[in-house]
Protein backbone atom coordinates (compact mmCIF):
# COMPACT_ATOMS: atom_id res chain seq x y z
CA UNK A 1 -72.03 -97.20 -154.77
CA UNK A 2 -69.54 -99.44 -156.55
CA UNK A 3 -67.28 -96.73 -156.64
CA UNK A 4 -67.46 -96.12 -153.24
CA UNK A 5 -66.69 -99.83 -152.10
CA UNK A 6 -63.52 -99.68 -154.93
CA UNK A 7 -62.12 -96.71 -153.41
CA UNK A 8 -62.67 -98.35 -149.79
CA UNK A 9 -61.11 -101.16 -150.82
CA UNK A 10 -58.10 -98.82 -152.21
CA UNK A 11 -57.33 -97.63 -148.82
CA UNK A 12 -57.52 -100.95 -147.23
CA UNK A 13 -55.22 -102.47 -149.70
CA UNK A 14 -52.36 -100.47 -148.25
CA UNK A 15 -52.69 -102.44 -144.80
CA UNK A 16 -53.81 -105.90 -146.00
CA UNK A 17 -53.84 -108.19 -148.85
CA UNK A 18 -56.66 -108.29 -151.20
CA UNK A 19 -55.92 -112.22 -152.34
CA UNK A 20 -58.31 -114.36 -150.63
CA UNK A 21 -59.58 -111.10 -147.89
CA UNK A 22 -63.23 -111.60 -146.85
CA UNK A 23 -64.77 -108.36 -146.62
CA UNK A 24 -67.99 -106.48 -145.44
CA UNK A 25 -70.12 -103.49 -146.48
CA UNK A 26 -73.22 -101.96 -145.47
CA UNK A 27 -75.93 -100.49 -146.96
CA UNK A 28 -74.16 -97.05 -147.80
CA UNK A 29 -71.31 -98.45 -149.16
CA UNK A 30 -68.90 -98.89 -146.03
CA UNK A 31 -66.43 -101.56 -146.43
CA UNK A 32 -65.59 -103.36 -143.41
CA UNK A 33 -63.17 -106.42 -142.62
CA UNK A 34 -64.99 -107.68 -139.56
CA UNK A 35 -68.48 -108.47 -139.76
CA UNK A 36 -72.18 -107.36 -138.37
CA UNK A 37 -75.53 -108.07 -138.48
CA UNK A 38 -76.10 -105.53 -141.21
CA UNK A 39 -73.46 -105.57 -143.51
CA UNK A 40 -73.00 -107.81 -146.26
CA UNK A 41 -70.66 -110.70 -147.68
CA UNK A 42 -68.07 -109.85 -150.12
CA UNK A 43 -65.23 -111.95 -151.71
CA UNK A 44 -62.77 -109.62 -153.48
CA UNK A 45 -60.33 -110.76 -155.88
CA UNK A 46 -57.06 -109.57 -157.70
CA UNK A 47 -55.38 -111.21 -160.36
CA UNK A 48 -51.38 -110.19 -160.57
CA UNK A 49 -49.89 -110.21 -163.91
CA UNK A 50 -45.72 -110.39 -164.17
CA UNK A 51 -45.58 -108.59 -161.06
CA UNK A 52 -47.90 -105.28 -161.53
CA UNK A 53 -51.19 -105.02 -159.94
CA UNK A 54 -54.40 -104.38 -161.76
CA UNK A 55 -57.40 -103.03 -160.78
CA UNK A 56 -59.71 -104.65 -158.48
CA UNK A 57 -62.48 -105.95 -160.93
CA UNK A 58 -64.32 -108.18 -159.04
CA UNK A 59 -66.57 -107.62 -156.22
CA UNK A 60 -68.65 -111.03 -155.48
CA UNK A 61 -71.68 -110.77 -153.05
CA UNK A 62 -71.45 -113.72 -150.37
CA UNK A 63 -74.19 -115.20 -149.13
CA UNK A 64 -74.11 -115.97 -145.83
CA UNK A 65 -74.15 -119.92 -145.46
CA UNK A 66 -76.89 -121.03 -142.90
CA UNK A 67 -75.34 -123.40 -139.87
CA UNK A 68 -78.93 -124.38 -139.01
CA UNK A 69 -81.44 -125.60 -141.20
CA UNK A 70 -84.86 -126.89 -140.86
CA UNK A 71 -87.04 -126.08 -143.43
CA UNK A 72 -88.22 -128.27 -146.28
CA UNK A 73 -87.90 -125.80 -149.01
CA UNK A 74 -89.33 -128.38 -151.25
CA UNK A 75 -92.61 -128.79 -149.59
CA UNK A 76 -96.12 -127.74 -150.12
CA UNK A 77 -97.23 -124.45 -149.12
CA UNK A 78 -99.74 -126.05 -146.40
CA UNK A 79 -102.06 -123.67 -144.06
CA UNK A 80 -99.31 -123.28 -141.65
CA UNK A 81 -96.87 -123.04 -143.69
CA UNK A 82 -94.16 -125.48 -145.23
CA UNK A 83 -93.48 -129.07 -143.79
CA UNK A 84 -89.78 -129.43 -142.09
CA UNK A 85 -87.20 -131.56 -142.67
CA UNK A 86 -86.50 -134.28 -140.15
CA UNK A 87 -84.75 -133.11 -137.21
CA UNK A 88 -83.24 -129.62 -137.13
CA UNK A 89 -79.53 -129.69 -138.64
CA UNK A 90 -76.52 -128.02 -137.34
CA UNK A 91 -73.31 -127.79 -138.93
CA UNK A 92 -70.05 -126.69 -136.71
CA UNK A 93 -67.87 -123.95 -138.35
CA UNK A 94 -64.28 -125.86 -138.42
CA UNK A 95 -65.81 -129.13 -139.82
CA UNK A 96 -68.52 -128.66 -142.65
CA UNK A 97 -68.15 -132.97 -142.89
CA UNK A 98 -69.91 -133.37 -139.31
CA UNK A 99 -73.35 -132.13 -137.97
CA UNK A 100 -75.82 -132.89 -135.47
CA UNK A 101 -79.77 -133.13 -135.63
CA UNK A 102 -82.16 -132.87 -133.05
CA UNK A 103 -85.54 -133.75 -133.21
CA UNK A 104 -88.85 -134.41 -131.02
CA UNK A 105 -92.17 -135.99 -131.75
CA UNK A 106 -95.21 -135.72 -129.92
CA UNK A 107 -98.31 -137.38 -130.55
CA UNK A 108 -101.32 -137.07 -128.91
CA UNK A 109 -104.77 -139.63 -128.47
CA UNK A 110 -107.96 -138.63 -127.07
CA UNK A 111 -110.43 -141.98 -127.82
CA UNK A 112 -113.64 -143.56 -126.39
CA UNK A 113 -113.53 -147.39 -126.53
CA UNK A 114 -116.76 -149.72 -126.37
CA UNK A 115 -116.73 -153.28 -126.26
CA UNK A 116 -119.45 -155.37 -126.60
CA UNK A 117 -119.30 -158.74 -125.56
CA UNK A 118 -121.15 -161.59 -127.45
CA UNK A 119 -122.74 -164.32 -125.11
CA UNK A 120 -120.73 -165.06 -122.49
CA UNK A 121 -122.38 -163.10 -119.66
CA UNK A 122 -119.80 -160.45 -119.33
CA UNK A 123 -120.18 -157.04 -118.63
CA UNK A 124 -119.93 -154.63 -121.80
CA UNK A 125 -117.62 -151.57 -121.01
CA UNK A 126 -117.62 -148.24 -122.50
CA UNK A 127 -114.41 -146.31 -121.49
CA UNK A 128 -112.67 -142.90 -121.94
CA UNK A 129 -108.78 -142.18 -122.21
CA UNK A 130 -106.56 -139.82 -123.03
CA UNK A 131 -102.53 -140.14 -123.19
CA UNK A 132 -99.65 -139.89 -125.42
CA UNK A 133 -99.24 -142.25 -127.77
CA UNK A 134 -95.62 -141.29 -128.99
CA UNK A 135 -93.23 -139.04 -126.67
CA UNK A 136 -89.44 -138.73 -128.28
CA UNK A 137 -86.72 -137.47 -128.50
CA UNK A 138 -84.52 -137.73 -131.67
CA UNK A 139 -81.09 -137.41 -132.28
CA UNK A 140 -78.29 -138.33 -134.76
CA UNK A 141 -74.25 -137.45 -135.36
CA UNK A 142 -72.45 -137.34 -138.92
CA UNK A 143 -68.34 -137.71 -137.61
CA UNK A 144 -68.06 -137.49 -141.83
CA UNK A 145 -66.99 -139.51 -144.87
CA UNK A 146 -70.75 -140.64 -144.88
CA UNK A 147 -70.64 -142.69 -141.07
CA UNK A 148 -73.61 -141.64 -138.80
CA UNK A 149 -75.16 -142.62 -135.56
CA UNK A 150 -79.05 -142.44 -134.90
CA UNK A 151 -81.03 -142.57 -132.08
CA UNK A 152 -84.16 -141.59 -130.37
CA UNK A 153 -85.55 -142.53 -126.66
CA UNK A 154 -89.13 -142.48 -126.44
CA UNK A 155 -91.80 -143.15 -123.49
CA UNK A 156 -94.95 -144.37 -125.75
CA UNK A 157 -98.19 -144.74 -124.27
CA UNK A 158 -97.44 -142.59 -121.58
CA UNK A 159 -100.61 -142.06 -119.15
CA UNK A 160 -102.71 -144.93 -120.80
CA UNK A 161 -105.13 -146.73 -119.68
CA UNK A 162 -107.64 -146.12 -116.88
CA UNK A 163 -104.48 -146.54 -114.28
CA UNK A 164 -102.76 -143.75 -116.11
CA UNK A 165 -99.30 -145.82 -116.64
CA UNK A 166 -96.80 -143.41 -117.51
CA UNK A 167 -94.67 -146.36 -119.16
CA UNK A 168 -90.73 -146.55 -119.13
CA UNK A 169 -88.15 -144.51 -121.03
CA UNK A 170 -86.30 -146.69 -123.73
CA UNK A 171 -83.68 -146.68 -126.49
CA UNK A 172 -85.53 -146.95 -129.79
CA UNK A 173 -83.32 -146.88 -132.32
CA UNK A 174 -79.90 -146.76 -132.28
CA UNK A 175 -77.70 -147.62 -135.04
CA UNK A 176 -74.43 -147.00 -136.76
CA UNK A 177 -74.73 -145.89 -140.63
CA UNK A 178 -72.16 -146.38 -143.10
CA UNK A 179 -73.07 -144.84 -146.32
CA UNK A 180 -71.42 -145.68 -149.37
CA UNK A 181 -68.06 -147.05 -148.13
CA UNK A 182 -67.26 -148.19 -152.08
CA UNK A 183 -68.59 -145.00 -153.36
CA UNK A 184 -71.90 -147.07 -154.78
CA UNK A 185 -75.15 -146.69 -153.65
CA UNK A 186 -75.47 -150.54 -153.74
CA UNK A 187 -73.52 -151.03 -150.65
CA UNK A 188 -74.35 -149.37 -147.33
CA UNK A 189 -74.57 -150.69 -143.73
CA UNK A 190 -76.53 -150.10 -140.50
CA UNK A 191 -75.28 -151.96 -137.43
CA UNK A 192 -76.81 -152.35 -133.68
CA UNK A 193 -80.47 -151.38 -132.77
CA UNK A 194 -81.90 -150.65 -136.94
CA UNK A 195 -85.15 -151.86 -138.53
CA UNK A 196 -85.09 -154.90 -140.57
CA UNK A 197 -87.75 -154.46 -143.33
CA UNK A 198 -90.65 -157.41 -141.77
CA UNK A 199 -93.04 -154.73 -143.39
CA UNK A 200 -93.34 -151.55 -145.04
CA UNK A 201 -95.99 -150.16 -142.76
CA UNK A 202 -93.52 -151.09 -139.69
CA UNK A 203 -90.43 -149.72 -141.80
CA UNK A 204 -92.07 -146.30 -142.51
CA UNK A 205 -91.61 -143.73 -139.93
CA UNK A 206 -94.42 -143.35 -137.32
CA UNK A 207 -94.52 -139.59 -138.19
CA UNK A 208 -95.22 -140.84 -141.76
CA UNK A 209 -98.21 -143.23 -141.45
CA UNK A 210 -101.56 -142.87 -141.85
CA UNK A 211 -102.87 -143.83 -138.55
CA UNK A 212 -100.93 -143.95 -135.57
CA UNK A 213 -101.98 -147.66 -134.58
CA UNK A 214 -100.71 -149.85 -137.25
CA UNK A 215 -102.38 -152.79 -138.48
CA UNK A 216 -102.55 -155.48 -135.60
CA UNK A 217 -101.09 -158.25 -138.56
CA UNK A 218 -97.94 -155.76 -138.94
CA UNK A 219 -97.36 -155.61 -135.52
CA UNK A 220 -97.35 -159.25 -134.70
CA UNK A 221 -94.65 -159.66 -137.69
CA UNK A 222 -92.59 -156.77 -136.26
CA UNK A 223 -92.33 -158.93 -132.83
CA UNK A 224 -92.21 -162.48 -134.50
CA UNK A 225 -88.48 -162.19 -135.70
CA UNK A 226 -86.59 -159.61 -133.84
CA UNK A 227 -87.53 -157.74 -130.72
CA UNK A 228 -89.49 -154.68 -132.23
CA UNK A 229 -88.34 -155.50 -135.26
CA UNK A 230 -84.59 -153.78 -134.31
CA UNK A 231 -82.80 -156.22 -131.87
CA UNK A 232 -78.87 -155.38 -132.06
CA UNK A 233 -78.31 -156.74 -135.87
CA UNK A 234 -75.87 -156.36 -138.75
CA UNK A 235 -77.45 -155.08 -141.69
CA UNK A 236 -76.46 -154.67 -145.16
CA UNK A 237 -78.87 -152.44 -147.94
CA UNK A 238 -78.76 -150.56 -150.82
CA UNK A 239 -80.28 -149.67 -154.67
CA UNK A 240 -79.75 -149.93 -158.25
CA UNK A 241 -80.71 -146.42 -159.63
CA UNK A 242 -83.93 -146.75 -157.52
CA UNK A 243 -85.28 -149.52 -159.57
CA UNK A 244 -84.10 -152.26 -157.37
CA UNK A 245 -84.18 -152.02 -153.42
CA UNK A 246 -82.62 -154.57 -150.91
CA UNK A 247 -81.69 -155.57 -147.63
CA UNK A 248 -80.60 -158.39 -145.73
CA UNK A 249 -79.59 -158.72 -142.41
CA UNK A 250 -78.54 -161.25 -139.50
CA UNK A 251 -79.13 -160.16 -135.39
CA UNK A 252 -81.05 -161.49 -132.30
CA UNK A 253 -84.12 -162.86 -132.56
CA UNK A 254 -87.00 -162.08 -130.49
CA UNK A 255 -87.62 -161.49 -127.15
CA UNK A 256 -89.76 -164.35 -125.37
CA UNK A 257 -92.20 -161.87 -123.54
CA UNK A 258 -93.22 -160.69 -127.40
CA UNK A 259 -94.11 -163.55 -128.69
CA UNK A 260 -97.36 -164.09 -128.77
CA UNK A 261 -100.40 -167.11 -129.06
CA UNK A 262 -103.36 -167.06 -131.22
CA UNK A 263 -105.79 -165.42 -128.25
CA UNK A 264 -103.26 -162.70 -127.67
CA UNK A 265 -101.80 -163.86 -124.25
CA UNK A 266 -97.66 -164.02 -124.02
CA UNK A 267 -95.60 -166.44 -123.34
CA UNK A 268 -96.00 -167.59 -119.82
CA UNK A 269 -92.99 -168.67 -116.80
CA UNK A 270 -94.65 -172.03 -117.30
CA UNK A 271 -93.22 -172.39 -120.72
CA UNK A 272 -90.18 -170.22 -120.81
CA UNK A 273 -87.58 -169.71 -123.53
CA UNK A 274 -84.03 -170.53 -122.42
CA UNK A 275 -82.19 -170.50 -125.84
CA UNK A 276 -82.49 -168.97 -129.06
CA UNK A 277 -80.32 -168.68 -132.51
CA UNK A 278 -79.71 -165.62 -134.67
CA UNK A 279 -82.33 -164.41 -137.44
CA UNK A 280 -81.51 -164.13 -140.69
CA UNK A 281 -83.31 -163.16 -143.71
CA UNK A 282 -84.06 -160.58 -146.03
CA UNK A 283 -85.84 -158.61 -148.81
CA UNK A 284 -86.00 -157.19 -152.10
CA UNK A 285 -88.07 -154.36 -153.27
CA UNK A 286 -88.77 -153.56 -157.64
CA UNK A 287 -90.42 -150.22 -158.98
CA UNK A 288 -90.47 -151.11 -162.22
CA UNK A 289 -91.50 -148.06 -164.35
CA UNK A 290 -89.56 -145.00 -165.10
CA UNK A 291 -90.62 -142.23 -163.61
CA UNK A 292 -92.32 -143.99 -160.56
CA UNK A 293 -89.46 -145.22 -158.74
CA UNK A 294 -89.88 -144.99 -155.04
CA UNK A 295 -87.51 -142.50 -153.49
CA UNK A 296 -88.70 -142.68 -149.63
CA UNK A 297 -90.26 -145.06 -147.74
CA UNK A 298 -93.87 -143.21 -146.44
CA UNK A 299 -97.42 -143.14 -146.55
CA UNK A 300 -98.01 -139.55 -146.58
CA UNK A 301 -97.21 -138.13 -149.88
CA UNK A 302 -98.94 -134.46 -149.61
CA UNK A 303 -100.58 -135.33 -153.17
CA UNK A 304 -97.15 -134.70 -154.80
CA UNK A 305 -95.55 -136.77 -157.59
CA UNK A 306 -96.10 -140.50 -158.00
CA UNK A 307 -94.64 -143.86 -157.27
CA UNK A 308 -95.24 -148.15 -157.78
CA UNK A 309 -93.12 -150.53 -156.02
CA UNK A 310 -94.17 -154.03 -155.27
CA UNK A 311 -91.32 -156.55 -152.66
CA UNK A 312 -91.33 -159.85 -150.96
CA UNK A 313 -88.99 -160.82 -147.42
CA UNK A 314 -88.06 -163.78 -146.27
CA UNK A 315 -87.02 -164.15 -141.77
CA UNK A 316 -86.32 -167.04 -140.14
CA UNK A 317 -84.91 -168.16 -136.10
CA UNK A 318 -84.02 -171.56 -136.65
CA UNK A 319 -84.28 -172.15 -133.09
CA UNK A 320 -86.19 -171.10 -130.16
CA UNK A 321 -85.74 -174.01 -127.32
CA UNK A 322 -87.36 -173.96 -124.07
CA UNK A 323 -88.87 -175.98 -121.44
CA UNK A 324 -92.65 -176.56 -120.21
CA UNK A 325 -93.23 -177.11 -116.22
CA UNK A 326 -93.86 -180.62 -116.51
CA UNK A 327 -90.39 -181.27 -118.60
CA UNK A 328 -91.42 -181.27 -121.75
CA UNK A 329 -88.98 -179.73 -124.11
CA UNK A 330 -89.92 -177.39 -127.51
CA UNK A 331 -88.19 -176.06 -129.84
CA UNK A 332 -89.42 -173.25 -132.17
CA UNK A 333 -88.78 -172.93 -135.61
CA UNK A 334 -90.35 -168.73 -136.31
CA UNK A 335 -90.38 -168.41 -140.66
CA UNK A 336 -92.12 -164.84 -141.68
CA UNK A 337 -93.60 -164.02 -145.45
CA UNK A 338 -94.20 -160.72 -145.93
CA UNK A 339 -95.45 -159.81 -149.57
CA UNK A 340 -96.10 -155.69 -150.12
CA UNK A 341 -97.66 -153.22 -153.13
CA UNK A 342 -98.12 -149.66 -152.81
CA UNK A 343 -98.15 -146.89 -154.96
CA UNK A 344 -99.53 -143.38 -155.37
CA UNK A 345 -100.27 -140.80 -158.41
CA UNK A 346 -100.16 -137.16 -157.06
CA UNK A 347 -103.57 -137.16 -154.35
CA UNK A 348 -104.38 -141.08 -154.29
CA UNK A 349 -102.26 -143.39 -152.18
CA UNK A 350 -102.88 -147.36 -151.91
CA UNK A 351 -101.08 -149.99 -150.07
CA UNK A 352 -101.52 -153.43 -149.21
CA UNK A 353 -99.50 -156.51 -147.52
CA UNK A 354 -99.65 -160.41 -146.84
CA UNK A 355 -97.89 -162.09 -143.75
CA UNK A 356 -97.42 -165.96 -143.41
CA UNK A 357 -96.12 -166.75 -139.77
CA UNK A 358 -94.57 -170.59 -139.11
CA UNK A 359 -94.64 -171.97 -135.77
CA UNK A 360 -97.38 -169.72 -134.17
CA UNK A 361 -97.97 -170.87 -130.62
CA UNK A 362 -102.46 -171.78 -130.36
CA UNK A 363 -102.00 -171.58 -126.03
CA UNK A 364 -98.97 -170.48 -124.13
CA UNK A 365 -101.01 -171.92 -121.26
CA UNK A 366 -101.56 -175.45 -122.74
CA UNK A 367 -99.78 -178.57 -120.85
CA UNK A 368 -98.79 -179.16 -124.56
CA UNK A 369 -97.54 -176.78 -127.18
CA UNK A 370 -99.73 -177.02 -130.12
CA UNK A 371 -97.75 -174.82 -132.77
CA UNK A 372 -99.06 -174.13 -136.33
CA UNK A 373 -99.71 -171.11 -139.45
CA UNK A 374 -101.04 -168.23 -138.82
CA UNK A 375 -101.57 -165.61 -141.77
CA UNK A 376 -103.10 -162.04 -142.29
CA UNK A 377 -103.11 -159.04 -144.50
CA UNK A 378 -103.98 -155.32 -145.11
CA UNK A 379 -105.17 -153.02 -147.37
CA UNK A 380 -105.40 -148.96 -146.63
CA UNK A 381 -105.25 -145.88 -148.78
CA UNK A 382 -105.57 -142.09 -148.70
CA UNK A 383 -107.16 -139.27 -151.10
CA UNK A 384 -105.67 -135.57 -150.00
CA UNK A 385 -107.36 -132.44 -150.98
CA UNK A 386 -105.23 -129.58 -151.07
CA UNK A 387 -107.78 -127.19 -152.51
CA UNK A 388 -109.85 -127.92 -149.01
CA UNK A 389 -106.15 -127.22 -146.94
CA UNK A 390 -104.87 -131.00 -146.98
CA UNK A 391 -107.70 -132.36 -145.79
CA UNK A 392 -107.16 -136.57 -146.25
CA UNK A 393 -109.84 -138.70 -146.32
CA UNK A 394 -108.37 -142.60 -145.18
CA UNK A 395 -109.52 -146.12 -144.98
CA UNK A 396 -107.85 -149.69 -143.63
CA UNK A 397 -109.57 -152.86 -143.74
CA UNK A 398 -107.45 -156.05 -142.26
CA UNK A 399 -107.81 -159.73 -141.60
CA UNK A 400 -105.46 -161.58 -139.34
CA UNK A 401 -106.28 -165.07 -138.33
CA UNK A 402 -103.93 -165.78 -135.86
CA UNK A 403 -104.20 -169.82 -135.74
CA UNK A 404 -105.45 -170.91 -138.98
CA UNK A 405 -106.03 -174.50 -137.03
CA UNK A 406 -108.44 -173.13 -134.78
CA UNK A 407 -112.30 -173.03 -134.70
CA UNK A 408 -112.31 -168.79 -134.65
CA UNK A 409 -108.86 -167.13 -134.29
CA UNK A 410 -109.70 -164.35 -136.40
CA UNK A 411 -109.40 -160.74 -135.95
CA UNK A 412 -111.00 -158.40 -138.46
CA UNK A 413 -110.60 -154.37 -138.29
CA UNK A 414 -112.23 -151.52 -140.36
CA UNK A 415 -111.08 -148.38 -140.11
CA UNK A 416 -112.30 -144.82 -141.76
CA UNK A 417 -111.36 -141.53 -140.93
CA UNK A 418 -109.78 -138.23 -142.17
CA UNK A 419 -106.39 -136.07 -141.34
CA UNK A 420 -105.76 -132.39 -141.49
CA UNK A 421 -102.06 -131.96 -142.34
CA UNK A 422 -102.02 -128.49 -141.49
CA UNK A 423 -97.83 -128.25 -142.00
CA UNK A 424 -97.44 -131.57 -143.59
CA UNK A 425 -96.47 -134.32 -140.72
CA UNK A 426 -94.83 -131.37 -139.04
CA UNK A 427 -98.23 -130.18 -137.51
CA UNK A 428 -101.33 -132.81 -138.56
CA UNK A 429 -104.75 -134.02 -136.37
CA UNK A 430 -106.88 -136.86 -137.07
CA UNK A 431 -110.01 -137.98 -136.23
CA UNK A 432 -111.00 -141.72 -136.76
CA UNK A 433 -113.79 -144.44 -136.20
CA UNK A 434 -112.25 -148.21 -135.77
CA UNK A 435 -114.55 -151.51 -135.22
CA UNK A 436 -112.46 -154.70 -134.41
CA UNK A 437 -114.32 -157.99 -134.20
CA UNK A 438 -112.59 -160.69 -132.21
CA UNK A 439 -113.16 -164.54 -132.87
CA UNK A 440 -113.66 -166.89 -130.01
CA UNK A 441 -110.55 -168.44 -129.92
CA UNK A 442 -109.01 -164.75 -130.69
CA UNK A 443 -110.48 -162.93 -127.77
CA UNK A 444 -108.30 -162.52 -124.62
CA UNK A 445 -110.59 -164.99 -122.52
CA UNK A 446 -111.22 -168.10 -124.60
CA UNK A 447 -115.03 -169.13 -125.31
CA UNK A 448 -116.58 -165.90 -126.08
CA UNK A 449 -116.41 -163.52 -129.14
CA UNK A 450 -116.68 -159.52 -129.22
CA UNK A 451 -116.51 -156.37 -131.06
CA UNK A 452 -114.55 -153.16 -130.11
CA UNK A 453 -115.80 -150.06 -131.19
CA UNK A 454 -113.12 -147.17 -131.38
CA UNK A 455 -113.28 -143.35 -131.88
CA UNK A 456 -110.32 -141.30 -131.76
CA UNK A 457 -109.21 -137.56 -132.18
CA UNK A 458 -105.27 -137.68 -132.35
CA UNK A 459 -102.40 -134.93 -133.08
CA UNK A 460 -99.06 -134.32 -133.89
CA UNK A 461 -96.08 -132.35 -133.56
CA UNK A 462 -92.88 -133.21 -135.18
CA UNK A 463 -89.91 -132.34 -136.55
């Protein structure tokens, strides 16, 4: 067959050049300069020496190079086969340095809801929903030399609730990258609509946590600085050989209809916020030992490899001024703590975190603004079983007193339940049981305590 292809390529030397020709052949030898779906790649080179031709003597196969990818090559062999990558990839023909990725996630909550009330003559309610709990769509640029844009716009929550809200479409993020702009992973830069790190469960990608519903302490910090935890900011981030994460950032703070008083009600008209200050703040992440740096921020390690990182943040708005109905004039000082751990060897994860909030609101409501601490914290972990198809046994137990001045501001939550990742986080389902008992000064309606029971089957697609 090889001499077939040389003596091909014989006759087409007398009509082309052989430097630098791309050339094609098929399975019985033909060589061909244009290309098909069944013929191969071939580079063929010739080397000139004073002047005289010698003999073609090197016939490279090509592989074709792939303008789409999706596949995480790397990944487990799961039931249905191997996880993807984030976002499919595509790579235009006349620029190899730019590329496009489009993604979608999907995730799916069918739940039945109890709540029991404890002594205050209301009526217990047992209720049945189904919606979407995450709808998106994902995409990002590269215009090359390592600057990328990201976004995604999502309707979460769609149909939930017994009035079957189908919610609003929003920008989620959406943020210019800069990677490596001094050719050191130390420096990089995110600016507009990115996460600033409040807490690693908030940080970590909602295709990449355990449960959908994140603890209820998390969520209050990721509203407490910055709106969602990614109003328009400036960020700067980066690593020392993986030992050493950091980032700090500066941006605008949060959004008055997020924040929040120790029974759960927002802030009211009555008591609106008419000027605010920039945050600022930021946070520094160690994995100590060799060999168990942390590479990616997740939750959901597929019982592969190992990690131990432990980090503390510092936020702060300096000021948050407003005015009460009857004149009186506050002014908010927010100051976040966030202390993490986590770490995993191959099929055991564990993670925990502490939050200390400043200037926590006790009633929105109130005449007077009584303002104090409020603290909380987290622990969760997951065992997968790849010999029984990825099943993942999980657990989360959290405390998050939300006025540490009150009588009973305290909301605890205990969760158990297992997930099937049946193509990694590409294709996974759930099914949980939750119980979250409310203090009296916690509960929605002041003077009365209760307990929540949850059960919920959940899905997802994504990639």
């Amino acid at each position: 067959m090889k001499k077939t292809i040389l003596s091909t390529v014989a006759v087409l030397a007398l009509t082309t050049s052989l430097s630098a020709t791309q050339f094609y052949v098929n399975d019985n030898g033909q060589v061909f300069i244009n290309p098909a779906p069944d013929r191969k790649a071939l580079t063929i080179t010739n080397d000139y020496l004073e002047g005289e031709k010698t003999p073609v003597t090197n016939i490279v196969e090509v592989k074709p190079e792939s303008k789409i990818t999706i596949m995480n090559e790397n990944s487990p062999d799961f039931i249905l086969g191997k996880e993807t990558h984030i976002n499919m990839k595509i790579v235009p023909d006349d620029n190899k340095d730019m590329w496009l990725k489009l993604g979608v996630r999907v995730q799916g909550t069918m739940e039945n809801e109890q709540v029991d009330y404890k002594g205050s003559g209301k009526t217990d309610t047992d209720t049945n929903d189904a919606y979407l709990r995450r709808v998106r769509l994902e995409v990002a640029a590269g215009f090359g030399h390592g600057t990328s844009f990201v976004m995604d716009i999502r309707n979460d929550k769609s149909n939930y609730g017994i009035e079957n809200s189908e919610g609003q479409f929003s920008v989620g993020d959406a943020y210019v990258k800069i990677k490596k702009p001094f050719d050191t992973s130390l420096v990089n830069f995110k600016l507009y609509r990115a996460k600033i790190d409040v807490s690693r469960t908030e940080t970590v990608k909602s295709a990449r946590v355990i449960a959908y519903d994140r603890p209820y302490v998390a969520d209050a910090a990721a509203q407490f600085i910055s709106f969602n935890r990614r109003g328009a900011n400036v960020q700067m981030y980066g690593d020392y050989k993986k030992k050493i994460h950091y980032q700090i950032a500066t941006g605008s703070a949060t959004s008055p209809d997020k924040i929040k008083d120790a029974a759960g009600g927002k802030q009211s008209k009555s008591a609106e916020v008419t000027d605010s200050s920039f945050f600022y703040g930021g946070k520094i992440v160690f994995s100590p030992f060799d060999g168990w740096e942390e590479t990616q921020r997740t939750e959901t390690y597929m019982g592969v490899g190992k990690h131990f990182s432990f980090g503390a943040s510092f936020w702060e708005v300096p000021s948050m001024e407003g005015n009460l109905n009857n004149g009186t004039k506050y002014d908010l000082n927010h100051r976040l703590v966030n202390l993490e751990i986590s770490g995993h060897y191959e099929n055991l994860f564990l993670q925990a975190e502490y939050f200390k909030f400043q200037d926590v609101v006790e009633d929105w409501s109130a005449t007077t603004l009584n303002t104090g601490d409020a603290n909380g914290w987290y622990v969760t972990g997951e065992y997968v079983m790849p010999e029984l198809g990825y099943i993942a046994p999980f657990f989360r137990y959290e405390e998050h007193d939300r006025f540490e001045d009150a009588n009973d501001a305290k909301v605890t939550s205990k969760m158990a339940g297992v997930n099937w990742y049946l193509k990694g986080n590409t294709i996974k389902a759930g099914l949980y049981f939750q119980r979250d008992e409310y203090g009296r000064d916690a509960a929605n309606n002041r003077g009365f305590e209760k307990d929540v029971d949850k059960i919920r089957l959940t899905s997802q697609f994504f990639f």
